[in-house]
PDB file of N, CA and C in Angstrom:
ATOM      1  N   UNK A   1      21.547 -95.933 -18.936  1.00  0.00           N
ATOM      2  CA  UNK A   1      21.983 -97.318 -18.844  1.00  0.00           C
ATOM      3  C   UNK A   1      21.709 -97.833 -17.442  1.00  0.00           C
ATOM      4  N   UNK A   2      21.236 -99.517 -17.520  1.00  0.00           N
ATOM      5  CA  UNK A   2      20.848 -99.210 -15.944  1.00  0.00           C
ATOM      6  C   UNK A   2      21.937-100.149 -15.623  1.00  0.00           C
ATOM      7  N   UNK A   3      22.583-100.138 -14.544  1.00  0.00           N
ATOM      8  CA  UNK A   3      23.588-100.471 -13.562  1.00  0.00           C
ATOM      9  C   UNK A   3      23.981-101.797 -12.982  1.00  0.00           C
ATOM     10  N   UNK A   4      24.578-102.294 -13.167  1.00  0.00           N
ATOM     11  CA  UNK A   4      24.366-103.810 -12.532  1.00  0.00           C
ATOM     12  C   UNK A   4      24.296-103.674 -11.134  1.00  0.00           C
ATOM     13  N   UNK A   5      24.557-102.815 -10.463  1.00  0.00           N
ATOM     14  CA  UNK A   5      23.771-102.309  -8.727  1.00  0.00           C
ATOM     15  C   UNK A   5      22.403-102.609  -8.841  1.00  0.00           C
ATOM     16  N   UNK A   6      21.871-101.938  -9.473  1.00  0.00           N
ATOM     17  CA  UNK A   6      20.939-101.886  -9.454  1.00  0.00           C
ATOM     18  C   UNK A   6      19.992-102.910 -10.400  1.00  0.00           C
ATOM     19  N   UNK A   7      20.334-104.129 -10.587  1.00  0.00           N
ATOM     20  CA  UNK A   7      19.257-104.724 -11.359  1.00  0.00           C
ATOM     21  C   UNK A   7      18.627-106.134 -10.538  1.00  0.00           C
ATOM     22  N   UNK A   8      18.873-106.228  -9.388  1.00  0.00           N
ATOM     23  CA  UNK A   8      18.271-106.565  -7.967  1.00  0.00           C
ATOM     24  C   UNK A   8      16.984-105.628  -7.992  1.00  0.00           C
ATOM     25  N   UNK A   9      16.533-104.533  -8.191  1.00  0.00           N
ATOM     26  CA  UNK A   9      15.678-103.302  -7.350  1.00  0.00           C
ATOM     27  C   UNK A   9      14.889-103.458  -8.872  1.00  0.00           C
ATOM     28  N   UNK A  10      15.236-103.640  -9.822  1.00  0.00           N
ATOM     29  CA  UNK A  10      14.739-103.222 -11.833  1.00  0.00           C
ATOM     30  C   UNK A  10      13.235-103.527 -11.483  1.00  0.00           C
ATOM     31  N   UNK A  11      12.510-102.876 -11.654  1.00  0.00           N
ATOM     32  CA  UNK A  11      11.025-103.277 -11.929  1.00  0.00           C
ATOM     33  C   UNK A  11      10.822-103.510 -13.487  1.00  0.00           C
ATOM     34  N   UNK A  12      10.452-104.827 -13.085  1.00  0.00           N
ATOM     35  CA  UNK A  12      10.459-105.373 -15.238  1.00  0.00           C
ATOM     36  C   UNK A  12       9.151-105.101 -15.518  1.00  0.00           C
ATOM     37  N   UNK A  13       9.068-104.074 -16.306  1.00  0.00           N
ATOM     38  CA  UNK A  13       7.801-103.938 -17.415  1.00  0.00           C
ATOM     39  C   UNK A  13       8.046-104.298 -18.643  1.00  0.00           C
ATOM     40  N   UNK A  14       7.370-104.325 -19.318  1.00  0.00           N
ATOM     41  CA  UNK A  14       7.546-104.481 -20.881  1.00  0.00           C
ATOM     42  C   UNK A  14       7.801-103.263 -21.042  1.00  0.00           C
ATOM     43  N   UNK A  15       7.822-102.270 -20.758  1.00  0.00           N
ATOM     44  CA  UNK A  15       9.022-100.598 -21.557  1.00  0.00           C
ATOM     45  C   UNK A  15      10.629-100.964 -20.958  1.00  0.00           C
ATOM     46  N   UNK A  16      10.026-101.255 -19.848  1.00  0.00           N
ATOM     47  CA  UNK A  16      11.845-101.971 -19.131  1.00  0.00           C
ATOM     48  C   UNK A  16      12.360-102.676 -20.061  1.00  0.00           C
ATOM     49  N   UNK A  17      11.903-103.876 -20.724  1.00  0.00           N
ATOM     50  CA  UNK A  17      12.162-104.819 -20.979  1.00  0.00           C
ATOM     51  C   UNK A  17      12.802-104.515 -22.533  1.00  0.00           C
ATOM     52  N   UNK A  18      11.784-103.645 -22.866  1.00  0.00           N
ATOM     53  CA  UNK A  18      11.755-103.185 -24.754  1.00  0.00           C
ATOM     54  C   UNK A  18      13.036-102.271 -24.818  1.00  0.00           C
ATOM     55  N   UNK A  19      13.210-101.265 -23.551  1.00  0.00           N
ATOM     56  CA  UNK A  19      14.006-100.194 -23.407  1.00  0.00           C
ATOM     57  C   UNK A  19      15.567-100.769 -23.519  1.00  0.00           C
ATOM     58  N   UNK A  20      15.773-102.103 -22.569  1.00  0.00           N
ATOM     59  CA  UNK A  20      16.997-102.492 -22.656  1.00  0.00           C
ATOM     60  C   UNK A  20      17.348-103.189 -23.864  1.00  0.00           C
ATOM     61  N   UNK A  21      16.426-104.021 -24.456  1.00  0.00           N
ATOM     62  CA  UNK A  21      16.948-104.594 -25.578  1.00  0.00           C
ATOM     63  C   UNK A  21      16.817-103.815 -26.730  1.00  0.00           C
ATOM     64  N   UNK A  22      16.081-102.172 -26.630  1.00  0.00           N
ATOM     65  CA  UNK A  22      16.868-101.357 -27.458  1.00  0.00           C
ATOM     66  C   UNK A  22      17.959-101.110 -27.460  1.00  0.00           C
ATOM     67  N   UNK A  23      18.410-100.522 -25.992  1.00  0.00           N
ATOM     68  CA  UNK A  23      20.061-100.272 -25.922  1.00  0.00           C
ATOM     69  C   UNK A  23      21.136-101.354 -26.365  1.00  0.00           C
ATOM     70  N   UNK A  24      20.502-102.347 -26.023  1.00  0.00           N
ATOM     71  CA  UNK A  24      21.557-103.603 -26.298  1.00  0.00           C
ATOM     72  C   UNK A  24      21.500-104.267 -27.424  1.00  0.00           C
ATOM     73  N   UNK A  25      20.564-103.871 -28.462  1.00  0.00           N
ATOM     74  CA  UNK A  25      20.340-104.144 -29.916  1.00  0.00           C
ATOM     75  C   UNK A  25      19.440-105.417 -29.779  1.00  0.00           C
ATOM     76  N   UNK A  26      20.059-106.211 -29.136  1.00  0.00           N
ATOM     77  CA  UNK A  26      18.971-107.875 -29.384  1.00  0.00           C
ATOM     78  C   UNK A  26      19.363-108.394 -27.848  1.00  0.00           C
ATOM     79  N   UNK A  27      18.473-109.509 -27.780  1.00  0.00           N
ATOM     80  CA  UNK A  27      18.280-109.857 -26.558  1.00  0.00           C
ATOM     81  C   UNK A  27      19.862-110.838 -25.755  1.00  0.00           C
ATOM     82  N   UNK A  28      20.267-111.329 -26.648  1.00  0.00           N
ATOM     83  CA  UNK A  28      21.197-112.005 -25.975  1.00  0.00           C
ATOM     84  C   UNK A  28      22.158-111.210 -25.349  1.00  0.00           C
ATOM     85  N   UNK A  29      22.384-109.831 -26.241  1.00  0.00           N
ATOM     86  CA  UNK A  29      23.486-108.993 -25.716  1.00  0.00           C
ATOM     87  C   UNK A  29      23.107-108.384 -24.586  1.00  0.00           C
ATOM     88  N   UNK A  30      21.839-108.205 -24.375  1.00  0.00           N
ATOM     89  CA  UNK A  30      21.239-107.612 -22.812  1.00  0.00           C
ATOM     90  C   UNK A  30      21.600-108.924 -22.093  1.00  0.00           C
ATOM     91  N   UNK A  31      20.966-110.253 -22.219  1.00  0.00           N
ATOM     92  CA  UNK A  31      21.414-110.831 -21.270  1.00  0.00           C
ATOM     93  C   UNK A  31      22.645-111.240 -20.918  1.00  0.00           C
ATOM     94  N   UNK A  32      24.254-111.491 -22.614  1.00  0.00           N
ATOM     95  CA  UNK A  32      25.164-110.799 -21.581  1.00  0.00           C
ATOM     96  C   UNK A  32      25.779-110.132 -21.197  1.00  0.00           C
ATOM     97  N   UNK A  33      25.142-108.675 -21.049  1.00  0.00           N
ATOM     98  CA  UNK A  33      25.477-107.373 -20.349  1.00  0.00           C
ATOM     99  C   UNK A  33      25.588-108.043 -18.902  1.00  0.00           C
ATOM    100  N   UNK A  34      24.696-108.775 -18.531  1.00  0.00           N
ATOM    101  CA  UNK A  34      24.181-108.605 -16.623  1.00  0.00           C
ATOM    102  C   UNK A  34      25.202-110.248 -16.797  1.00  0.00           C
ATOM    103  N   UNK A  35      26.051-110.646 -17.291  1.00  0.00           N
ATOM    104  CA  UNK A  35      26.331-112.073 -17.184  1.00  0.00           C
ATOM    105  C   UNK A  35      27.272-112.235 -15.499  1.00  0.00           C
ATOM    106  N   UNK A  36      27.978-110.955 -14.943  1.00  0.00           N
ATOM    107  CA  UNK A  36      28.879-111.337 -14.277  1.00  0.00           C
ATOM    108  C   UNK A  36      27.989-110.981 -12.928  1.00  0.00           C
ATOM    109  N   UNK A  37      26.563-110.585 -12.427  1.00  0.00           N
ATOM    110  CA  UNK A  37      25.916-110.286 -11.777  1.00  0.00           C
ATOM    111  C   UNK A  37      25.320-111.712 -10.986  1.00  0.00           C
ATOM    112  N   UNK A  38      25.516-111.632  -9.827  1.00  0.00           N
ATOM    113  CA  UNK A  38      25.201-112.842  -9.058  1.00  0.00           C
ATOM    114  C   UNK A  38      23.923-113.571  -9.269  1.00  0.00           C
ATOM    115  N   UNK A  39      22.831-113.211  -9.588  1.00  0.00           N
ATOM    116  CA  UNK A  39      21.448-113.714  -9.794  1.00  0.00           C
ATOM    117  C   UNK A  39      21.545-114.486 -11.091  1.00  0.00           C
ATOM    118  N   UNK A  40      21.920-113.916 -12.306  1.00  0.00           N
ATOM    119  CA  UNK A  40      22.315-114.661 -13.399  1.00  0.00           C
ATOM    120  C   UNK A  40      23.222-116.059 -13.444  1.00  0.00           C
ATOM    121  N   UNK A  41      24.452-115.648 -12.732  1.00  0.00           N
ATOM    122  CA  UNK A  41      25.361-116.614 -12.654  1.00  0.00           C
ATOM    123  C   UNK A  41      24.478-118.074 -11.757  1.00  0.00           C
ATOM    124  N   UNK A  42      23.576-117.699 -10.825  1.00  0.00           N
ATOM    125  CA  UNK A  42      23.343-118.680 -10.060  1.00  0.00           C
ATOM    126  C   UNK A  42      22.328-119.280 -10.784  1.00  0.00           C
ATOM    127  N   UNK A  43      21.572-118.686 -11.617  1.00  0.00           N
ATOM    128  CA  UNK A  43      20.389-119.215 -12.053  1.00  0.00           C
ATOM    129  C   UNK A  43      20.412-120.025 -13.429  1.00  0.00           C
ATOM    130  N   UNK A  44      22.052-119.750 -13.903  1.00  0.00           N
ATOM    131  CA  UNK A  44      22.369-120.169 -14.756  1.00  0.00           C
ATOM    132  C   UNK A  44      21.399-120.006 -15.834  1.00  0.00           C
ATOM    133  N   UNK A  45      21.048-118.334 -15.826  1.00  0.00           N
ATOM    134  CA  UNK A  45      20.229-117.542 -17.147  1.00  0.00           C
ATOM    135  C   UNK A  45      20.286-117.292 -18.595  1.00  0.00           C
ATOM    136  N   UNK A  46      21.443-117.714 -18.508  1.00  0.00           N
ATOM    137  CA  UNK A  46      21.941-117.326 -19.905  1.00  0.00           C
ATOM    138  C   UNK A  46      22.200-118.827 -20.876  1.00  0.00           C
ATOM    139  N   UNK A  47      22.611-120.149 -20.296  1.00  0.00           N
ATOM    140  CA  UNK A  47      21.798-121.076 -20.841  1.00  0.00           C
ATOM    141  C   UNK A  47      20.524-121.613 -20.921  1.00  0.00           C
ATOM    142  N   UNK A  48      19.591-121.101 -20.184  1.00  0.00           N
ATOM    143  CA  UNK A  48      18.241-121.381 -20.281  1.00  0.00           C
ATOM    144  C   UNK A  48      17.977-119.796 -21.101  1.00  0.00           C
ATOM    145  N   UNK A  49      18.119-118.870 -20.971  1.00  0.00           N
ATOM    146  CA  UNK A  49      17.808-118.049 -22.698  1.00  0.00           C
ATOM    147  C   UNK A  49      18.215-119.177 -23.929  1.00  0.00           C
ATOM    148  N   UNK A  50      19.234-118.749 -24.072  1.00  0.00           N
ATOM    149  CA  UNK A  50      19.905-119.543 -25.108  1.00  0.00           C
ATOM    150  C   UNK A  50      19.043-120.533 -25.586  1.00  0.00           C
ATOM    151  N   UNK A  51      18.727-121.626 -24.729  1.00  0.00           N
ATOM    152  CA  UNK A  51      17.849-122.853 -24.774  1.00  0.00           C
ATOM    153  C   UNK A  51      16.309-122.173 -25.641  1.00  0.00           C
ATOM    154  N   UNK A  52      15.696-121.479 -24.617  1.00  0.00           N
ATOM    155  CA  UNK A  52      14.408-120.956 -24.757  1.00  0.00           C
ATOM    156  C   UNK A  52      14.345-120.240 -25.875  1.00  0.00           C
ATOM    157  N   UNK A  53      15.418-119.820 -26.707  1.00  0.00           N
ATOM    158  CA  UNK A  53      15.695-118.543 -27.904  1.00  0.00           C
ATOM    159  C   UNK A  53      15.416-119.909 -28.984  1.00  0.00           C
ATOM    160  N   UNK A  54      16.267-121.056 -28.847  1.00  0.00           N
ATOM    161  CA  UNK A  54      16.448-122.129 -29.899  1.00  0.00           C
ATOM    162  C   UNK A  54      15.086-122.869 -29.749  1.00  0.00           C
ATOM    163  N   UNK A  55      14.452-122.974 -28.769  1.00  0.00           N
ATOM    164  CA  UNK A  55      12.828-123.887 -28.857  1.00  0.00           C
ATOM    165  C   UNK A  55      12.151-122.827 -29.651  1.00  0.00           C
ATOM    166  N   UNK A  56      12.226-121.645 -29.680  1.00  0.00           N
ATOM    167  CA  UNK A  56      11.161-120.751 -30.278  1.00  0.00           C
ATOM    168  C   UNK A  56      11.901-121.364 -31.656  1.00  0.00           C
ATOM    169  N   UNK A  57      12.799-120.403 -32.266  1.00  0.00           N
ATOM    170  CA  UNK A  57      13.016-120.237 -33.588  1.00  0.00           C
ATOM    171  C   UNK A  57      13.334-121.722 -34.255  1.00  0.00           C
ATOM    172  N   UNK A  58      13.095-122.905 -33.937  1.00  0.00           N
ATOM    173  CA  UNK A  58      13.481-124.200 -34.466  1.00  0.00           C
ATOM    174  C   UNK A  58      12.701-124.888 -33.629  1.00  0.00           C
ATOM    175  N   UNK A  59      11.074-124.593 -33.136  1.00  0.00           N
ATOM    176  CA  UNK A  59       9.404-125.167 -32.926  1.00  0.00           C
ATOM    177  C   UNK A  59       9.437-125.985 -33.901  1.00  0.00           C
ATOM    178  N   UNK A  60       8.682-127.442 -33.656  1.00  0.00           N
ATOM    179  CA  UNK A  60       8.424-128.508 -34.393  1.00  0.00           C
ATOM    180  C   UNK A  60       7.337-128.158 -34.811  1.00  0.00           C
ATOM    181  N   UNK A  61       6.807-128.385 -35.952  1.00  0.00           N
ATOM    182  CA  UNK A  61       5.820-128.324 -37.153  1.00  0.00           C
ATOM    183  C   UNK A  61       5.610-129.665 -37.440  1.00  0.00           C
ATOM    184  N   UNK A  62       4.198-129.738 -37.786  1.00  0.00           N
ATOM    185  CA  UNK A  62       3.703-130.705 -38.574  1.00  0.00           C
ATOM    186  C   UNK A  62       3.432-130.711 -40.412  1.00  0.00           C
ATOM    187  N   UNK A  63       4.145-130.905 -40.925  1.00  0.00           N
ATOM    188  CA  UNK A  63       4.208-130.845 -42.652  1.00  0.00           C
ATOM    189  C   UNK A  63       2.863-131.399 -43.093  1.00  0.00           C
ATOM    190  N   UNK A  64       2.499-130.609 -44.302  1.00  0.00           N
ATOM    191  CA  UNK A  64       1.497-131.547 -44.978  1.00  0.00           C
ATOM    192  C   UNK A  64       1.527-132.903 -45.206  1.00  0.00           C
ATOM    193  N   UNK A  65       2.928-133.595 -45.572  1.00  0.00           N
ATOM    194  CA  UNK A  65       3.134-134.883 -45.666  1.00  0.00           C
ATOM    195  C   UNK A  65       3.157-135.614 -43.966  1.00  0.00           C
ATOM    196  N   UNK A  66       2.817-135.106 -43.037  1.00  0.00           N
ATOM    197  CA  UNK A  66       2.724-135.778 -42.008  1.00  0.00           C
ATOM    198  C   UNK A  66       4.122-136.078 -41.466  1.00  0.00           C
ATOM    199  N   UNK A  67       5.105-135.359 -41.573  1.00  0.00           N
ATOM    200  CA  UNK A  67       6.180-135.323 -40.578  1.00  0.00           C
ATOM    201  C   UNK A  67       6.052-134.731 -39.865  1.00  0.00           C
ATOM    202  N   UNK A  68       7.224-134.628 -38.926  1.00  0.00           N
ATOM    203  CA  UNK A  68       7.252-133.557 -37.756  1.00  0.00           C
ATOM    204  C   UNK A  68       8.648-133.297 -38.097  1.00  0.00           C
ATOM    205  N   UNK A  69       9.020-131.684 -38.041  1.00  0.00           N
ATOM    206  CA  UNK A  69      10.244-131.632 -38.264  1.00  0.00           C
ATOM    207  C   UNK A  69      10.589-129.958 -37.701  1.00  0.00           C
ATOM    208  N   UNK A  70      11.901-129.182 -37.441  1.00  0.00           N
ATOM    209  CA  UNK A  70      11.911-128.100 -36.739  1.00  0.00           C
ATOM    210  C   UNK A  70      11.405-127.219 -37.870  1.00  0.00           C
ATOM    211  N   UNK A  71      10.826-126.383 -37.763  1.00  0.00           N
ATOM    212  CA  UNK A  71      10.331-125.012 -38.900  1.00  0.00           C
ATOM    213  C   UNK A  71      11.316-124.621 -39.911  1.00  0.00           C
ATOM    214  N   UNK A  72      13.011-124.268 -39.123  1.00  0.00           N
ATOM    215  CA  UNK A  72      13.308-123.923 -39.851  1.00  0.00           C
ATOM    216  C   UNK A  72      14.626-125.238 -40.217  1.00  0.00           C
ATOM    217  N   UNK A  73      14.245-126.636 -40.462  1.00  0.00           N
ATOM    218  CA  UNK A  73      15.159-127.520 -40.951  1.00  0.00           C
ATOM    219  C   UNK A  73      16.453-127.591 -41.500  1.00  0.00           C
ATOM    220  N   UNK A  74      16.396-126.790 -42.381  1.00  0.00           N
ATOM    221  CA  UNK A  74      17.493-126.454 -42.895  1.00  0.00           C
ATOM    222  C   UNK A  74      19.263-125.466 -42.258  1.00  0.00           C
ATOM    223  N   UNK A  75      18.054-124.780 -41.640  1.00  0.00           N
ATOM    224  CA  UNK A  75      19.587-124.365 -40.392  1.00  0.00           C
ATOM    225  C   UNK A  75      19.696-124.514 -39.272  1.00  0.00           C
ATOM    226  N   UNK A  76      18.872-125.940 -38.746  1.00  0.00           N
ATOM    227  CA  UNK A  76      18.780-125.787 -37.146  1.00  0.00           C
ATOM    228  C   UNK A  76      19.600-126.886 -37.012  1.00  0.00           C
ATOM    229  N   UNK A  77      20.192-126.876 -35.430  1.00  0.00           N
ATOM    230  CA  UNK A  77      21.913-127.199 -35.291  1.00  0.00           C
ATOM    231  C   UNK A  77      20.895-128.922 -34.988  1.00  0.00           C
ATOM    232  N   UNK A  78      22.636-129.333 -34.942  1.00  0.00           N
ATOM    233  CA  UNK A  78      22.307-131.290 -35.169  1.00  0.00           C
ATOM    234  C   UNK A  78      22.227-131.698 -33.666  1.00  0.00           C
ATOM    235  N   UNK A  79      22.250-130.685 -32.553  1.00  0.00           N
ATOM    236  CA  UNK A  79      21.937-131.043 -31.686  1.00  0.00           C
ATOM    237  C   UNK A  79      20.321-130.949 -30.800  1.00  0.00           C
ATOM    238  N   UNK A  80      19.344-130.432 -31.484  1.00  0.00           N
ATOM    239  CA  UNK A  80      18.423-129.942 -31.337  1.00  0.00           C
ATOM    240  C   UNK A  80      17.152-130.692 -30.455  1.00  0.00           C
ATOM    241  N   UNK A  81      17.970-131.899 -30.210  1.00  0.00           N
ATOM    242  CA  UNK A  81      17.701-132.578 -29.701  1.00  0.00           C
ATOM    243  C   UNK A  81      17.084-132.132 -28.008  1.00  0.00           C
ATOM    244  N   UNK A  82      18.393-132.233 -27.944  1.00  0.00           N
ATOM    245  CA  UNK A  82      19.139-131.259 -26.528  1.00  0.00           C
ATOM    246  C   UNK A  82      18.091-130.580 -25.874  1.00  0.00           C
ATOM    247  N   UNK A  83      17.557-129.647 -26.653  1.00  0.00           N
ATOM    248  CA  UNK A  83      16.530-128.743 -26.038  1.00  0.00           C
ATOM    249  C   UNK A  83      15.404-129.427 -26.552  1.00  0.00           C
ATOM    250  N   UNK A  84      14.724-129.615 -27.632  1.00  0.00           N
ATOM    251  CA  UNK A  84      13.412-129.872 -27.825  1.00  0.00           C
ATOM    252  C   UNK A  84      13.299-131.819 -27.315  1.00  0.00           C
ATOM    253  N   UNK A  85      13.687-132.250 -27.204  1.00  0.00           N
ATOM    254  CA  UNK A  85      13.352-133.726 -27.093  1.00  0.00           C
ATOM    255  C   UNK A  85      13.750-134.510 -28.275  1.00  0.00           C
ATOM    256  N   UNK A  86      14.137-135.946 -27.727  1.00  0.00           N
ATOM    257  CA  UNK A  86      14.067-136.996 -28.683  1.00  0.00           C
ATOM    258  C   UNK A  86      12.939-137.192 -29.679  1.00  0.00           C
ATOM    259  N   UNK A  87      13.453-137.728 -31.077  1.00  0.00           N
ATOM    260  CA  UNK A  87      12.140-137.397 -32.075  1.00  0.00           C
ATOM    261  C   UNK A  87      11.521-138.736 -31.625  1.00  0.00           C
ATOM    262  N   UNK A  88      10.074-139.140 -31.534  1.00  0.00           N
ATOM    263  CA  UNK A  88       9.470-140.450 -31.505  1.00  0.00           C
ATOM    264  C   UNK A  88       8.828-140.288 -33.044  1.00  0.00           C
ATOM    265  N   UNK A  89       8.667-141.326 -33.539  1.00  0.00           N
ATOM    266  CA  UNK A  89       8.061-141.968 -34.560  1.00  0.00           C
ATOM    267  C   UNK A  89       6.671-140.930 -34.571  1.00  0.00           C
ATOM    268  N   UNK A  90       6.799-140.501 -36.384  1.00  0.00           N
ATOM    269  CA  UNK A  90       5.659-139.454 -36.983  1.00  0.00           C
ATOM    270  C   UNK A  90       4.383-140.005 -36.503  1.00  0.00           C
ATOM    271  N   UNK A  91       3.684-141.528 -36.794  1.00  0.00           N
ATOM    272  CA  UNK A  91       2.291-141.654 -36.256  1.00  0.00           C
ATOM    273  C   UNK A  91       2.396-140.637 -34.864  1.00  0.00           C
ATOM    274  N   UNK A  92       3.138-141.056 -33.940  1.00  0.00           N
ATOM    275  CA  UNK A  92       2.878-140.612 -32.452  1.00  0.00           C
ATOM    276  C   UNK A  92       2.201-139.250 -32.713  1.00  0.00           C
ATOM    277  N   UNK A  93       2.965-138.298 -33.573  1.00  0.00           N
ATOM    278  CA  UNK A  93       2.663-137.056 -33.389  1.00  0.00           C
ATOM    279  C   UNK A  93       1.327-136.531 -33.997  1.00  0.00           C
ATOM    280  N   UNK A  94       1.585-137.610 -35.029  1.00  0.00           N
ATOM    281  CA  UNK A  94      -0.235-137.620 -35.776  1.00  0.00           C
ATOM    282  C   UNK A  94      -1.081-138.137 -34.802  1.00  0.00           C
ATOM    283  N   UNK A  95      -1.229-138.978 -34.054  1.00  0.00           N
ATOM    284  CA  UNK A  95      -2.003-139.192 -33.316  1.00  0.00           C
ATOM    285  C   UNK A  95      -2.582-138.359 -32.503  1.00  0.00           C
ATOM    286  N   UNK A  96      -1.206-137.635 -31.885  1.00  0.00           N
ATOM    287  CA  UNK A  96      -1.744-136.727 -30.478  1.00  0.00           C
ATOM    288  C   UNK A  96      -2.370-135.496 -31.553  1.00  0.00           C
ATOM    289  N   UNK A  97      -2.064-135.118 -32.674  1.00  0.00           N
ATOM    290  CA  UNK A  97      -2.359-133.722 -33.127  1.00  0.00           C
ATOM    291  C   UNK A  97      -3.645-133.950 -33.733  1.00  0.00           C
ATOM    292  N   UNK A  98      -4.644-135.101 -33.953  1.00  0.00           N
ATOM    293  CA  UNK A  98      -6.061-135.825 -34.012  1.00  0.00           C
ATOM    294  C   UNK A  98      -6.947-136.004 -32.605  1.00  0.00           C
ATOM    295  N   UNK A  99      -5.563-135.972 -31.574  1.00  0.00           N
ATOM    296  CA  UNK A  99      -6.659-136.410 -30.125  1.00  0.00           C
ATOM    297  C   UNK A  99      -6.879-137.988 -30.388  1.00  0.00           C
ATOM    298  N   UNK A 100      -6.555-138.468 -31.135  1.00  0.00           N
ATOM    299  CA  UNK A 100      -6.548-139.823 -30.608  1.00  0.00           C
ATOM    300  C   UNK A 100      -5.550-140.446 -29.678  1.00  0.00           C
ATOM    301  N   UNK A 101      -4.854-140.212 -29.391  1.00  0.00           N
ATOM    302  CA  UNK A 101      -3.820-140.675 -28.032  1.00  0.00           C
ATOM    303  C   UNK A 101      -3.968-138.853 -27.116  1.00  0.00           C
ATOM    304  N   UNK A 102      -3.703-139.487 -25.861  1.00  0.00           N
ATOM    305  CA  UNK A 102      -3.929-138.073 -24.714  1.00  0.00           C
ATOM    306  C   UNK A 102      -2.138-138.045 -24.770  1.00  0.00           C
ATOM    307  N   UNK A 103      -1.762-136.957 -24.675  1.00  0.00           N
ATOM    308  CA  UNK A 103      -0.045-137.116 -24.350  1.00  0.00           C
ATOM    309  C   UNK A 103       0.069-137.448 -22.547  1.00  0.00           C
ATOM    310  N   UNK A 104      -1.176-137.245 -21.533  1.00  0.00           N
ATOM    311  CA  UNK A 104      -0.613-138.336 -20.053  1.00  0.00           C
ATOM    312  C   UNK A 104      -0.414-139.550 -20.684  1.00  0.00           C
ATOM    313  N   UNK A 105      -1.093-140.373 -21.432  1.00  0.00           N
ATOM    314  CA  UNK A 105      -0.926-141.577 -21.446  1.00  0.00           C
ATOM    315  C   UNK A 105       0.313-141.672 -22.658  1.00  0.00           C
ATOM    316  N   UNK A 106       1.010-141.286 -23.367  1.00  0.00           N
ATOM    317  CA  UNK A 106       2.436-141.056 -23.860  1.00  0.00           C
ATOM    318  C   UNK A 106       3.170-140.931 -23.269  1.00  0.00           C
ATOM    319  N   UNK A 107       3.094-139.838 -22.329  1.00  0.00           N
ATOM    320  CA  UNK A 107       3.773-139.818 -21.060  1.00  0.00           C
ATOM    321  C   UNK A 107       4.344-140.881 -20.452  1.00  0.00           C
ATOM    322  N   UNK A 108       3.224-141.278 -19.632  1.00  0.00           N
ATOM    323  CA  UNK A 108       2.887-141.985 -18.639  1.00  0.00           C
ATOM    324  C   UNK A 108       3.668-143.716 -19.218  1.00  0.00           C
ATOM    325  N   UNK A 109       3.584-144.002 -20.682  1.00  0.00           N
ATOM    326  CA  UNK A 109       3.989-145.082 -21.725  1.00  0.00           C
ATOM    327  C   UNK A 109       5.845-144.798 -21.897  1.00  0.00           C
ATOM    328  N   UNK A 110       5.922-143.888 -21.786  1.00  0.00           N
ATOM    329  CA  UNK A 110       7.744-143.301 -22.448  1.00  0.00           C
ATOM    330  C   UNK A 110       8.459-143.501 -20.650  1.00  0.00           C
ATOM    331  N   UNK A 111       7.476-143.277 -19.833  1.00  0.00           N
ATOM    332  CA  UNK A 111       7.963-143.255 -18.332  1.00  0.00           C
ATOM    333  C   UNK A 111       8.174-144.550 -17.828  1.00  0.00           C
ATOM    334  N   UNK A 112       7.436-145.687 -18.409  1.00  0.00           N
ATOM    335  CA  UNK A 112       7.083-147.153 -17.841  1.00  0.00           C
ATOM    336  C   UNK A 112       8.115-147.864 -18.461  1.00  0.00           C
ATOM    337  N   UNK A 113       8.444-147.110 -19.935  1.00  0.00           N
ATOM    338  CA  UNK A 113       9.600-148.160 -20.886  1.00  0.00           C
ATOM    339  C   UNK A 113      11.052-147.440 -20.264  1.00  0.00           C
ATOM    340  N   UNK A 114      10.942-146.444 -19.644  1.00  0.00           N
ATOM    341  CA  UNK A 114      12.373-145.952 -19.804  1.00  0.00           C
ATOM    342  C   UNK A 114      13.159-144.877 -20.636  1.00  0.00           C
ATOM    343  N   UNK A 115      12.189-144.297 -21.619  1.00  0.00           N
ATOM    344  CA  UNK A 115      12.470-143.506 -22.223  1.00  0.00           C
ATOM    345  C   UNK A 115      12.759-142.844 -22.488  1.00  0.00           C
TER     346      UNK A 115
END
C-alpha cells in the first residue's frame, strides 16, 4: 500500500497507476484514499475527477436524427450542464460536425453576445 508520506515522491506510471486502482477497486476510491493529503485538497482533485469521470461517461453524441444529446440520456444527472456546457441549438452542432461553421468563429460569436 503506498503511504500518504509518500505520494509527493510516487513516480506515476501506468503500472503505478493500474496497481493502485487495483487495490482500491475503481478509481474514485483511490482518489479518495489520498483526499486528506495536502496536494489534493489544494488542487481541489477530487472535484475535477468527479467532473472529468461525468464528461467521459455522459460525452455528447450526435444521433442519426440530428440531435445532440449525452450517450447515455437516460441516466445522466439534470445537471449536466455544469460540466459539459450549455446546450446551443442542434443546427449549431450540425454545422460544426460538416465544417461548415469553424468553432473560433462560434466562439468568438457566444463571446461578443455574452454567452
Amino acid at each position: 500500500m503506498i503511504s500518504i508520506k509518500s505520494l509527493s515522491t510516487w513516480i506515476w506510471s501506468f503500472k503505478g497507476v493500474h496497481d493502485l486502482i487495483k487495490q482500491y477497486r475503481n478509481g474514485f476510491n483511490a482518489v479518495q484514499g489520498y483526499a486528506d493529503h495536502a496536494s489534493v485538497q489544494k488542487t481541489n482533485y477530487i472535484e475535477t475527477f468527479c467532473r472529468t469521470r461525468c464528461s467521459i461517461k455522459f460525452h455528447m453524441v450526435l444521433t442519426d436524427e440530428g440531435r445532440v444529446e449525452p450517450l447515455n440520456a437516460e441516466t445522466s444527472p439534470s445537471d449536466i450542464h455544469d460540466v459539459i456546457g450549455y446546450r446551443l441549438p442542434d443546427e449549431v452542432y450540425f454545422y460544426l460536425s460538416r465544417g461548415l461553421m469553424s468553432p473560433q468563429y462560434l466562439n468568438l460569436n457566444l463571446v461578443l453576445i455574452g454567452y
